[in-house]
Structure formats: structure tokens, C-alpha cells
C-alpha atoms as a PDB file:
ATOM      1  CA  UNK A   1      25.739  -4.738  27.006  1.00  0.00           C
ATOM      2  CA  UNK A   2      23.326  -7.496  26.523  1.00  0.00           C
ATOM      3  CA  UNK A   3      25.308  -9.184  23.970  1.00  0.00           C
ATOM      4  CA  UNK A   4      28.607  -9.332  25.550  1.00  0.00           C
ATOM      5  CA  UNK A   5      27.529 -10.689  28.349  1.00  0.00           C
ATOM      6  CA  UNK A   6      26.025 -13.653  26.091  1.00  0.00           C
ATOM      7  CA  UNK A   7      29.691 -14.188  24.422  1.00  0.00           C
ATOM      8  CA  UNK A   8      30.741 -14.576  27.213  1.00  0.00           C
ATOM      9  CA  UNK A   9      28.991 -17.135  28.654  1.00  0.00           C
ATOM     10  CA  UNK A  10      29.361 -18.571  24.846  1.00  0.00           C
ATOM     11  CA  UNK A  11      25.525 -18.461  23.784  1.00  0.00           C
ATOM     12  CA  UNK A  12      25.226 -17.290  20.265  1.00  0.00           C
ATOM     13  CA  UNK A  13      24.146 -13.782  20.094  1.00  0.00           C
ATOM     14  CA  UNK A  14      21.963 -14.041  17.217  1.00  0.00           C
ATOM     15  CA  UNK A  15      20.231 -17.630  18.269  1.00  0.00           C
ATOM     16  CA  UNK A  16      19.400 -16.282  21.291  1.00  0.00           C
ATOM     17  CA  UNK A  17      17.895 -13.034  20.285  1.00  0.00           C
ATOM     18  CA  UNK A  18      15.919 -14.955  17.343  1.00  0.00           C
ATOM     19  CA  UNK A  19      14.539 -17.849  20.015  1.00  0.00           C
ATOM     20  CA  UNK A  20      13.202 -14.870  22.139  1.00  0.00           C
ATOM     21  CA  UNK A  21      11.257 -12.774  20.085  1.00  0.00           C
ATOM     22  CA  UNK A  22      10.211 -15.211  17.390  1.00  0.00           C
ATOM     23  CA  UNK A  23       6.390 -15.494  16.575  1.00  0.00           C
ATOM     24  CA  UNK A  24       4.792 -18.859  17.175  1.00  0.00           C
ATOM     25  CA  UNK A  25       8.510 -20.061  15.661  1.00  0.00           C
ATOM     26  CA  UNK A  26       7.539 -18.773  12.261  1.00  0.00           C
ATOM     27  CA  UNK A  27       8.829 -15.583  10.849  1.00  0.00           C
ATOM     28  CA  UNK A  28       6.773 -13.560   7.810  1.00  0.00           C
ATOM     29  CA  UNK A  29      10.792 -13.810   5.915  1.00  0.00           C
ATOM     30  CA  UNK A  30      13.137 -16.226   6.459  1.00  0.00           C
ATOM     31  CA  UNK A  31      16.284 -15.805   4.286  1.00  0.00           C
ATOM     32  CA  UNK A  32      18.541 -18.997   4.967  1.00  0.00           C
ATOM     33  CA  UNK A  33      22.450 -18.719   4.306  1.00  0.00           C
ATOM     34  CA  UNK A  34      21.725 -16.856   1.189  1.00  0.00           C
ATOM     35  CA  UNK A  35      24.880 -16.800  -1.690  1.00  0.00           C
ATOM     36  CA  UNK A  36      25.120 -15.049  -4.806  1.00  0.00           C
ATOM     37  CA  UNK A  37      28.416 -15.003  -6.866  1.00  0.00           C
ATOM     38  CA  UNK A  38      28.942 -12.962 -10.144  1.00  0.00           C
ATOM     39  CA  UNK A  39      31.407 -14.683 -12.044  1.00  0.00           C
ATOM     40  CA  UNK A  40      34.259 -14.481  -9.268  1.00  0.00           C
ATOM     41  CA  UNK A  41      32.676 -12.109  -7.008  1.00  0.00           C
ATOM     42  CA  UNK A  42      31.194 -13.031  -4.038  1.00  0.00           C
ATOM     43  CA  UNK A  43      27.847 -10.678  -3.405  1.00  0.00           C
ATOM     44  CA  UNK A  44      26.513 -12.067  -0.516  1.00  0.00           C
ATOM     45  CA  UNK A  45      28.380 -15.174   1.565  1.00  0.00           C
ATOM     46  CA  UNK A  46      25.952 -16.800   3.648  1.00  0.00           C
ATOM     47  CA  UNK A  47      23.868 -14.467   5.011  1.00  0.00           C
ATOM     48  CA  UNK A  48      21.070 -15.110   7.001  1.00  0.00           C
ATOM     49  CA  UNK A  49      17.636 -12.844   7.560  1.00  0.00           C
ATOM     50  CA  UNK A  50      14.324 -12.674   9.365  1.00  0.00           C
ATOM     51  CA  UNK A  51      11.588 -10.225   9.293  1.00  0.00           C
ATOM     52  CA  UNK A  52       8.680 -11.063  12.016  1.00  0.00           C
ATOM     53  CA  UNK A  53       5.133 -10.266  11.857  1.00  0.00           C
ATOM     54  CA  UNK A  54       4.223  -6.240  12.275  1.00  0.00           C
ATOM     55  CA  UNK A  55       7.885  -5.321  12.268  1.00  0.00           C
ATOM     56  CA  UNK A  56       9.541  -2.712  11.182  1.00  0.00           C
ATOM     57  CA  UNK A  57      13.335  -4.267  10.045  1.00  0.00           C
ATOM     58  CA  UNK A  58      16.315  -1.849   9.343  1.00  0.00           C
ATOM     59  CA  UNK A  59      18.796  -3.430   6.878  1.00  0.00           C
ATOM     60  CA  UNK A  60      21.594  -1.826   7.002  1.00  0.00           C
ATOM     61  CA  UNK A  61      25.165  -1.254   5.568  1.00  0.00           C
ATOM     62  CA  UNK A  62      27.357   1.246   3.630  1.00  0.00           C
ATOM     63  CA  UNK A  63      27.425   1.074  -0.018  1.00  0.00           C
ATOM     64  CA  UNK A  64      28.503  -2.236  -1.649  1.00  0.00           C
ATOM     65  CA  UNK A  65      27.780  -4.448   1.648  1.00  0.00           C
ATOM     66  CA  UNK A  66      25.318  -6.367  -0.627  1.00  0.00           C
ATOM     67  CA  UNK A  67      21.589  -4.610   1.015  1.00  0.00           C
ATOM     68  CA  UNK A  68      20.344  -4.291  -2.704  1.00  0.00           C
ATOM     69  CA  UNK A  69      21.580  -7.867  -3.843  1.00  0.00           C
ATOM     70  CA  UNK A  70      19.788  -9.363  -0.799  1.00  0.00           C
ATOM     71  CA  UNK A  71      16.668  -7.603  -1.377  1.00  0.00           C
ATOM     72  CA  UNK A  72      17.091  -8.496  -5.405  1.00  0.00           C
ATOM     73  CA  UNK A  73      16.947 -12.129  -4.285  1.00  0.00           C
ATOM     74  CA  UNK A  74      14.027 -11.686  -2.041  1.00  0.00           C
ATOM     75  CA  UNK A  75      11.662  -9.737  -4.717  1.00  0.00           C
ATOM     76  CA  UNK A  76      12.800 -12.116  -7.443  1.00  0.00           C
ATOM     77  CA  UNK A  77      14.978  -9.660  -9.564  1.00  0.00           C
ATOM     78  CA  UNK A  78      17.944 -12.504  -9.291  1.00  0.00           C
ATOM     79  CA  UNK A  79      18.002 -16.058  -8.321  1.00  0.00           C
ATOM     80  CA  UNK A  80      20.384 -17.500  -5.173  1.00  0.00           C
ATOM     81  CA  UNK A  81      23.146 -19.182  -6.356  1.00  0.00           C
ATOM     82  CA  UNK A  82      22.696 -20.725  -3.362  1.00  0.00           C
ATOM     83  CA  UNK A  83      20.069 -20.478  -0.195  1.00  0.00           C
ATOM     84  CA  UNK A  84      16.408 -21.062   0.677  1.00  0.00           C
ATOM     85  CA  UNK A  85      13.762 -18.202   1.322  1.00  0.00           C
ATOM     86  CA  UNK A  86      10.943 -18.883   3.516  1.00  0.00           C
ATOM     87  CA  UNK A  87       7.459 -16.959   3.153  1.00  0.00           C
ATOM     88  CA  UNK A  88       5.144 -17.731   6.076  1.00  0.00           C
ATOM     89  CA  UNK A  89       6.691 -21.047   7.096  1.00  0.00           C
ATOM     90  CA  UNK A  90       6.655 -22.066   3.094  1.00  0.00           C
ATOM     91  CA  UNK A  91       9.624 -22.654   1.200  1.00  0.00           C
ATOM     92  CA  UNK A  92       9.501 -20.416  -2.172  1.00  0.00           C
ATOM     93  CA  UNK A  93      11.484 -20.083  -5.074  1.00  0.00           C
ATOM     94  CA  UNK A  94      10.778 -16.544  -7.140  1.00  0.00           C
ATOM     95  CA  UNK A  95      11.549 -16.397 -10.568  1.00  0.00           C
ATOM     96  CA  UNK A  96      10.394 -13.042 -10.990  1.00  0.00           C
ATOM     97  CA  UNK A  97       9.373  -9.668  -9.201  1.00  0.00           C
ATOM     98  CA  UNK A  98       5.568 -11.077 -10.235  1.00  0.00           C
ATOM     99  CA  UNK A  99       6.073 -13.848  -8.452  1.00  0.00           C
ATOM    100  CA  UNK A 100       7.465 -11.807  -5.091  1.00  0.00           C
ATOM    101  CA  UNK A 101       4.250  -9.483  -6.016  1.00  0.00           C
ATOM    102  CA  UNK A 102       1.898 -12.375  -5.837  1.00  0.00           C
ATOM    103  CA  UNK A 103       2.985 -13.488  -2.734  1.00  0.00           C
ATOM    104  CA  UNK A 104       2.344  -9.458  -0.841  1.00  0.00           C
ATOM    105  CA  UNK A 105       5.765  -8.420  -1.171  1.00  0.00           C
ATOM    106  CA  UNK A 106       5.785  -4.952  -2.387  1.00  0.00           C
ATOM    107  CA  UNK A 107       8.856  -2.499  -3.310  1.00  0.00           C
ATOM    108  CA  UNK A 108       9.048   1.246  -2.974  1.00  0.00           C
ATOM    109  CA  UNK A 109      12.399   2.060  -5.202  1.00  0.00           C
ATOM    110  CA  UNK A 110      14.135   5.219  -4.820  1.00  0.00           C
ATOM    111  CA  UNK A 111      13.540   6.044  -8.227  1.00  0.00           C
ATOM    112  CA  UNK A 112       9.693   5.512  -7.017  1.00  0.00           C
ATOM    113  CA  UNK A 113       8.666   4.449 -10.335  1.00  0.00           C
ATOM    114  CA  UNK A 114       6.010   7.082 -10.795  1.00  0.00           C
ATOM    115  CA  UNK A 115       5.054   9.036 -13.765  1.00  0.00           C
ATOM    116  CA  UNK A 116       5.410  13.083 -13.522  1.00  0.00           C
ATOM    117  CA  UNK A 117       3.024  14.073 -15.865  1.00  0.00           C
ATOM    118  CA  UNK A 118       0.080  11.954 -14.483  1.00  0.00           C
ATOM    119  CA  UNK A 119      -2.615  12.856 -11.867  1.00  0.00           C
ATOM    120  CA  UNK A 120      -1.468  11.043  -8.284  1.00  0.00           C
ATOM    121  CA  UNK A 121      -4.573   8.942  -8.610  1.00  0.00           C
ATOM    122  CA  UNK A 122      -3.370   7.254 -12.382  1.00  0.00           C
ATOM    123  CA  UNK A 123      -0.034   7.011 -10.391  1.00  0.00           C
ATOM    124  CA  UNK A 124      -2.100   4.837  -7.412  1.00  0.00           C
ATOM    125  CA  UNK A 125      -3.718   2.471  -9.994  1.00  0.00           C
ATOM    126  CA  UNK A 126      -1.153   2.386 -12.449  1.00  0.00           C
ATOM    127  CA  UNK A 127      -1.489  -1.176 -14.113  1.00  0.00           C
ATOM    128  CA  UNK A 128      -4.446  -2.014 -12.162  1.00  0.00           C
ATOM    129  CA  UNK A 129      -7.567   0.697 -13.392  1.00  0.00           C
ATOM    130  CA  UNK A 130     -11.250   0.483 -12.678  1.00  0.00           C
ATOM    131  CA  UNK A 131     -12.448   0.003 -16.262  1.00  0.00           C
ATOM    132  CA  UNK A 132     -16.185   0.462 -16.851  1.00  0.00           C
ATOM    133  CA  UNK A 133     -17.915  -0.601 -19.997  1.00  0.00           C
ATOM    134  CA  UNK A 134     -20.358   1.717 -21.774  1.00  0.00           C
ATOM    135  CA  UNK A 135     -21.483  -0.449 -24.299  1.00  0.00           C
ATOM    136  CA  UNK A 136     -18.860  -1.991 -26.268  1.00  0.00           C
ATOM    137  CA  UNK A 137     -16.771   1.037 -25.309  1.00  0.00           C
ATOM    138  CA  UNK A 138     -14.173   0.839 -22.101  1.00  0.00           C
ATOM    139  CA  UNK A 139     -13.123   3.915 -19.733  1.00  0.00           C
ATOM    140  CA  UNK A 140     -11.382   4.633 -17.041  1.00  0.00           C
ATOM    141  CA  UNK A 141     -13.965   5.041 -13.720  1.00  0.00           C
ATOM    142  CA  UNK A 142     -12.126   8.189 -12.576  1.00  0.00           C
ATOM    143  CA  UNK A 143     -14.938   8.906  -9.568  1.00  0.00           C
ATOM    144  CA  UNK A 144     -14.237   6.076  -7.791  1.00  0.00           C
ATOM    145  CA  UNK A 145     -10.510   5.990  -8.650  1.00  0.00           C
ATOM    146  CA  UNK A 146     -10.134   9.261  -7.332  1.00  0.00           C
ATOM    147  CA  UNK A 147     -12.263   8.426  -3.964  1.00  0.00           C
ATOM    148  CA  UNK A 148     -10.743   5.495  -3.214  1.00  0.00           C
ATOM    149  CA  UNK A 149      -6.751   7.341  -3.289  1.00  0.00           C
ATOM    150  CA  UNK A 150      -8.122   9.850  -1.217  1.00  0.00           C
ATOM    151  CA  UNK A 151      -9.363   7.677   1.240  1.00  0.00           C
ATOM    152  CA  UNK A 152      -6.972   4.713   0.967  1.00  0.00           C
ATOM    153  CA  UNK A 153      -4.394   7.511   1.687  1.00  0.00           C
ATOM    154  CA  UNK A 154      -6.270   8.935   4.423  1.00  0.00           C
ATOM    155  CA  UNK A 155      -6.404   5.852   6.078  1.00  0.00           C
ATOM    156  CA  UNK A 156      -2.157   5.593   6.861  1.00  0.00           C
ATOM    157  CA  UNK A 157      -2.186   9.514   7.502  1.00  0.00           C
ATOM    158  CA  UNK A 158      -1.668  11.218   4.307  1.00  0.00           C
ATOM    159  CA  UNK A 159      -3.679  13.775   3.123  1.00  0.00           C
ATOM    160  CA  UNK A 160      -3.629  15.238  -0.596  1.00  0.00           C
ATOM    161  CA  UNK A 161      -5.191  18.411  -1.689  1.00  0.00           C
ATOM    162  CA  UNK A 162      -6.756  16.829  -4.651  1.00  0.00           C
ATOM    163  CA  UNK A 163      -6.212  13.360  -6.898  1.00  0.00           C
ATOM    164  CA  UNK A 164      -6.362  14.830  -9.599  1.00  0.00           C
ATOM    165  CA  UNK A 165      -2.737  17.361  -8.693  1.00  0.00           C
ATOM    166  CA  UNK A 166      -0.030  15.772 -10.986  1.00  0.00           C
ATOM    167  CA  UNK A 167       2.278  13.735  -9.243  1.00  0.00           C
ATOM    168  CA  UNK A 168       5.132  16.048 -10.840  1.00  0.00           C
ATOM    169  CA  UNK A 169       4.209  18.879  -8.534  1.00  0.00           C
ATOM    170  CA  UNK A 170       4.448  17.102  -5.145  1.00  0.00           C
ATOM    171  CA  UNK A 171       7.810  17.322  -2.686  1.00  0.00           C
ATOM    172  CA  UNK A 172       9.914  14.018  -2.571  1.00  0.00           C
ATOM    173  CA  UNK A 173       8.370  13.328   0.609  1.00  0.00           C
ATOM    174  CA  UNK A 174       4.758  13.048  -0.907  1.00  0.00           C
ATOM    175  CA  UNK A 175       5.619  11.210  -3.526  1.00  0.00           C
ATOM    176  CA  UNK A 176       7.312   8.646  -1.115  1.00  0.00           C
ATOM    177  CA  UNK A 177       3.584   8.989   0.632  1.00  0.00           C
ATOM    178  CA  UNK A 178       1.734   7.673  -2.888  1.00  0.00           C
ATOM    179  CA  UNK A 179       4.322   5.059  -2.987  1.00  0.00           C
ATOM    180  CA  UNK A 180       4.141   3.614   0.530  1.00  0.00           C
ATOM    181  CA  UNK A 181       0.159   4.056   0.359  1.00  0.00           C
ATOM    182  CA  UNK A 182      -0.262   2.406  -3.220  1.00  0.00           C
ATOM    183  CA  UNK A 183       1.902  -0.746  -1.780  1.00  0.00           C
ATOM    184  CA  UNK A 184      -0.618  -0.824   1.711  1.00  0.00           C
ATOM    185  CA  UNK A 185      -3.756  -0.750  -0.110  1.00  0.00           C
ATOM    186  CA  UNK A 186      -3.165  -3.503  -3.001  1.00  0.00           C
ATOM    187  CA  UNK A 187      -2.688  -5.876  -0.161  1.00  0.00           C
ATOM    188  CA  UNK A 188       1.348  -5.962   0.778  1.00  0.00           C
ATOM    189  CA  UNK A 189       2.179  -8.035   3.913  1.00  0.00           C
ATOM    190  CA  UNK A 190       5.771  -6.671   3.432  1.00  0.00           C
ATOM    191  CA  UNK A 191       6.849  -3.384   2.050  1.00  0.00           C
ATOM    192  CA  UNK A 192      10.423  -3.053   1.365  1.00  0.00           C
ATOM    193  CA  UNK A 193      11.516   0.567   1.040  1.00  0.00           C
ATOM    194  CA  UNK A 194      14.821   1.396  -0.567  1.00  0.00           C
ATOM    195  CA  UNK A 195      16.764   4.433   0.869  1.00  0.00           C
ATOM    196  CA  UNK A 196      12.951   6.512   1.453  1.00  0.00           C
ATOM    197  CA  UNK A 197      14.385  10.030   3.317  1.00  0.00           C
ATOM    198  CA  UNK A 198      17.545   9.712   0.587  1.00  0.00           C
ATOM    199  CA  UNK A 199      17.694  13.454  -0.123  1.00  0.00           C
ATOM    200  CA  UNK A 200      14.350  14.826   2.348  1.00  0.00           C
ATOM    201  CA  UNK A 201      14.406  17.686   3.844  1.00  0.00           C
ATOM    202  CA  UNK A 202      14.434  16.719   8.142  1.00  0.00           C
ATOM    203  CA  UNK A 203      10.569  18.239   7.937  1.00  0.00           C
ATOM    204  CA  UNK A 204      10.062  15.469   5.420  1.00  0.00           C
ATOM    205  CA  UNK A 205      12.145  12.580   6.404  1.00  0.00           C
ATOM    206  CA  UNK A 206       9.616  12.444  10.015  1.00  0.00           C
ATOM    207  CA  UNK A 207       6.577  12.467   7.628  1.00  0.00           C
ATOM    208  CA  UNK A 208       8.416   9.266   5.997  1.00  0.00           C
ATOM    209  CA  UNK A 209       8.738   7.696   9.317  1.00  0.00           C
ATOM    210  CA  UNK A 210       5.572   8.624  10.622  1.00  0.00           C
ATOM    211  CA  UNK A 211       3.625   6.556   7.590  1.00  0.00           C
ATOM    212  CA  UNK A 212       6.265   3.804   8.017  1.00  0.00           C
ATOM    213  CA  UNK A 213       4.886   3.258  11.929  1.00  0.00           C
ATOM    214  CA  UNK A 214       1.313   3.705  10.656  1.00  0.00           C
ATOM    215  CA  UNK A 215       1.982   1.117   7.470  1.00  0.00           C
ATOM    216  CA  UNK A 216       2.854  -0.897  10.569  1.00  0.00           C
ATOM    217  CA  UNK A 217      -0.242  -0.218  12.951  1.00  0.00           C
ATOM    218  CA  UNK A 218      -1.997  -1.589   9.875  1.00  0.00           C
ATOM    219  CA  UNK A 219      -0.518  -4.551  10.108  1.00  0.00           C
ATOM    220  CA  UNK A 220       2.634  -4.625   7.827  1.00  0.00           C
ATOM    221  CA  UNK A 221       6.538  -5.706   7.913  1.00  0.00           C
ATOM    222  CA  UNK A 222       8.419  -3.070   6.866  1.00  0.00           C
ATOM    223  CA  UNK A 223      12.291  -3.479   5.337  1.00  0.00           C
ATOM    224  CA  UNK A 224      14.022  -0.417   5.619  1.00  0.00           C
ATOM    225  CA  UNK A 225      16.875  -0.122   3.450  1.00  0.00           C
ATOM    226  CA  UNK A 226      19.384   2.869   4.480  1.00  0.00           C
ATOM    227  CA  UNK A 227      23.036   3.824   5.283  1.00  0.00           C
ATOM    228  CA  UNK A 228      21.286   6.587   7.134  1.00  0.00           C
ATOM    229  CA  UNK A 229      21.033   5.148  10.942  1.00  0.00           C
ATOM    230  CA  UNK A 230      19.478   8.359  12.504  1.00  0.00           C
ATOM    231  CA  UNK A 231      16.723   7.944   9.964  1.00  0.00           C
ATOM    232  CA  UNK A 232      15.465   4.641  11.009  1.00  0.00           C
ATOM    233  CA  UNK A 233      17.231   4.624  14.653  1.00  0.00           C
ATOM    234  CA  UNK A 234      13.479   5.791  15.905  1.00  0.00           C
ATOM    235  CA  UNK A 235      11.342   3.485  13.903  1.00  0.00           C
ATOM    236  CA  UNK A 236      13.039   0.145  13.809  1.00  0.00           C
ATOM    237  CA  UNK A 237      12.276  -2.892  15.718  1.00  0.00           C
ATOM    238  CA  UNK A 238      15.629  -4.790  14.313  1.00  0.00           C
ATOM    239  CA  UNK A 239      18.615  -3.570  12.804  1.00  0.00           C
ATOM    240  CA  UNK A 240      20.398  -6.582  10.621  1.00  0.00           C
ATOM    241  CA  UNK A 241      23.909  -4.733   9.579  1.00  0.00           C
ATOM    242  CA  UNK A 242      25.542  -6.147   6.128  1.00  0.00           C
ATOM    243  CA  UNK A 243      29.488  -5.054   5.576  1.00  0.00           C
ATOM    244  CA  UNK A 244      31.425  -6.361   2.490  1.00  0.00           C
ATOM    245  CA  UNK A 245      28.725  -9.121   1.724  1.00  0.00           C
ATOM    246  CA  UNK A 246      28.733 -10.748   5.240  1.00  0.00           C
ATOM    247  CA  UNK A 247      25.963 -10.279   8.019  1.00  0.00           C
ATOM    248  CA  UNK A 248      27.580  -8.122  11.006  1.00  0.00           C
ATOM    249  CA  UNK A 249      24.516  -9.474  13.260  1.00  0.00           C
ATOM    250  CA  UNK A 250      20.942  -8.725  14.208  1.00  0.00           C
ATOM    251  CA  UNK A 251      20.118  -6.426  16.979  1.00  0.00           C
ATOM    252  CA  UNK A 252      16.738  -5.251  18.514  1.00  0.00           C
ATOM    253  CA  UNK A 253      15.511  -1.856  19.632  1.00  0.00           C
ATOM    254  CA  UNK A 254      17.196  -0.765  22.893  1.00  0.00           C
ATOM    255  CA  UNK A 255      20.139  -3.304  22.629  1.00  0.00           C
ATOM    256  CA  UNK A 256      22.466  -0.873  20.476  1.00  0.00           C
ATOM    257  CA  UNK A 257      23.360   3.230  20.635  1.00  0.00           C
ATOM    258  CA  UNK A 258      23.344   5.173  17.374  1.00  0.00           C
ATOM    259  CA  UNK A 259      26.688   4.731  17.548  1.00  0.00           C
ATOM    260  CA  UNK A 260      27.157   1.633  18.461  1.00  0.00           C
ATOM    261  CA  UNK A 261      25.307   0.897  14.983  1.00  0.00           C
ATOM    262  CA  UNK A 262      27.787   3.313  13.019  1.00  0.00           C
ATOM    263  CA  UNK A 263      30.329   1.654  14.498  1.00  0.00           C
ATOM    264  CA  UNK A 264      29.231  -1.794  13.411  1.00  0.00           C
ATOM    265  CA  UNK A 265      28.719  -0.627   9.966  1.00  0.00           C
ATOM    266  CA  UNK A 266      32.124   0.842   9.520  1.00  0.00           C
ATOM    267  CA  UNK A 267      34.170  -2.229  10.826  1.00  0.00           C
ATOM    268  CA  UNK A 268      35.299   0.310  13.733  1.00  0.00           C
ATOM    269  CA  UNK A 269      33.968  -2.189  16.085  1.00  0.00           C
ATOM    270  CA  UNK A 270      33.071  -5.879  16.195  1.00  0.00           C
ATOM    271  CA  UNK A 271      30.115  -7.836  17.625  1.00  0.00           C
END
């Protein structure tokens, strides 16, 4: 494979990959030799991480190989203890999730952070509503709420039987689709999604993917966070593989088998 013949001719795998398929030298992420200690515990020792322009990036790792604390860092929930993060070229320094907000960084959680017992359209604009003024008195401009969640759904694939259906009603995979489309139309340049097919159906889990690539024909960087290689195997452009708080390496599409992934993941095999 590519990157054993690059060992041995002593060319760093990674520097090599990253020199080639940089854009313009200037990645949307740049994540340099991140740390993050908790008391005694080492999280995250030195890790390194890139997400280009338009890509869809697979971060991935079993459970405790530090993919959440990294992606904490990045959207502000904790500070480095030690590191730099690059947006566009610029160093920045979060100090909350508003500030990773502000700066197009958007995060789809697993928990999704919708509300059940509201119509998908309150779900789209929840925190930012049309308010009209009729008089002194303010309300809620539901017409235009409602057409603009059709259509800014419509426009990445998805289509809804009505705006108005509580979000309570829908499958996990369409409320992953309100999610993903509520991040792409308030303007992310990155959307981060956190374990998105966790518990689909296989019918479901393609309709995931399927608004993933079109988030990304639209211009996006995608993160997708998983343990779940088949799931992302078909969609990713990179693969950056965490184990025990360490980065295994970054690989690009066609360089590495489904199981040559697993196998990097598990320790089984090394880089």
C-alpha cells in the first residue's frame, strides 16, 4: 500500500499526504498538537487535525479514544490545556460554543437537541424566529417560517409532508434530516455530526449519508464522528483514527480497506 511504501523510503506518511491534497496551503480546520489533561488524565496527547474545504472528514475511534474531547475543544465546550486551532488560516481561541457558532461551526448532537412536542418548523428556527410587529404587539410569522423549512429542506434533498407535523412523530432518520438542514441553512461552513446513523435502521442510515454528500455539494466540511466504519466508509474523503487519546494517522479515500480501518482502530494493526 501507498503508505508503506512511503515508510520505507522514510517520508512521513501524514506530511506527505497533507502537502498533496492541501488547498492553496490553507485548511478550513487546523487543530495543532492539541492536549487536554483532567487532573492526571491525559485526554488527548498531541494530536493533530485538518479538515479541507468541501470535505467530508471521518473521525474515528472506539469509545474513550478522545473523538468527543477533540471536538469539545474545537466547538468551544472546553479550552486546550495546550494547542492552537486554526479557522481559515486565523489563529482562534473559543471560549464558548457561541463563539465556535459565530465563526460557522455548527453541531448536530446525538441527542439532536430538538423539542418533541413542537412543529418541525419551531424546531428549524428555534432561538432565531421571524417576529413581526402588529402594533406594539409581537408574533411569530409562521407563513414564512413554515415556507422557508420547506424549501430550505428541499434544497439538500429532504422532503417533509408538512411543517407544521410535530417533530415527535418523525423516524430518527428525519429528525437527523431537520438537524443537518437547520445547521446548512443558518450559514455553517462546518457541520460536525456526532454518531448520526447511531441506532438507524440500514433504510435510514443511506438517507443520512445521502444529505451528508449533498450538505457537501453545497459547499460544506463535514466531521463525521462514528465507531461505525461501514457507515461513513462510502462518504468520507479522510479518515483521521484516534485510539487511547493519540492520533493513529490520517488516510484518504481509496488508500485504506474497511478493514484495514477496523484494524487501525482496534490496535490489531499499526501504521
Amino acid at each position: 500500500m501507498r503508505e508503506q511504501a512511503l515508510k520505507q523510503a522514510n517520508v512521513p506518511v501524514e506530511a506527505s499526504m497533507s502537502e498533496t491534497r492541501a488547498t492553496n496551503g490553507v485548511p478550513l480546520v487546523r487543530m495543532e498538537n492539541i492536549v487536554k489533561r483532567f487532573g492526571t488524565i491525559t485526554a488527548l496527547d498531541g494530536v493533530d487535525f485538518e479538515v479541507a474545504y468541501q470535505q467530508v472528514h471521518a473521525l474515528l475511534g472506539d469509545n474513550g479514544a478522545g473523538k468527543s474531547t477533540l471536538i469539545k475543544i474545537l466547538t468551544g465546550v472546553y479550552p486546550p490545556t495546550s494547542g492552537q486551532i486554526y479557522i481559515e488560516g486565523q489563529p482562534v481561541r473559543f471560549s464558548s460554543p457561541r463563539d465556535a457558532r459565530m465563526m460557522g461551526i455548527e453541531t448536530v448532537y446525538q441527542d439532536l437537541a430538538l423539542v418533541d412536542t413542537m412543529s418541525i418548523t419551531r424546531n428549524f428556527f428555534l432561538g432565531r424566529e421571524i417576529v413581526r410587529r402588529l402594533g406594539p404587539l409581537p408574533w411569530l410569522d409562521m407563513r414564512t417560517m413554515n415556507e422557508r423549512t420547506r424549501s430550505a429542506l428541499r434544497d439538500i434533498g429532504i422532503e417533509i409532508r408538512a411543517p407544521t407535523e410535530k417533530v415527535g412523530s418523525l423516524s430518527g432518520g428525519e429528525r437527523q434530516s431537520i438537524a443537518i438542514g437547520r445547521a446548512v441553512h443558518f450559514g455553517a461552513k462546518l457541520l460536525i455530526l456526532d454518531e448520526p446513523t447511531s441506532a438507524l435502521s440500514v433504510a435510514e442510515t443511506r438517507k443520512v449519508l445521502t444529505y451528508i454528500e449533498n450538505a457537501k455539494a453545497r459547499g460544506l466540511s463535514v466531521i463525521f464522528i462514528t465507531h461505525n466504519v461501514r457507515h461513513v466508509y462510502m462518504v468520507a474523503d479522510a479518515y483521521t483514527i484516534l485510539r487511547h487519546g493519540k492520533k493513529v494517522g490520517t488516510y484518504f479515500r481509496g488508500e485504506l480497506s474497511e478493514n484495514d480501518i477496523a484494524d487501525l482502530i482496534t490496535g490489531e494493526r499499526e501504521r
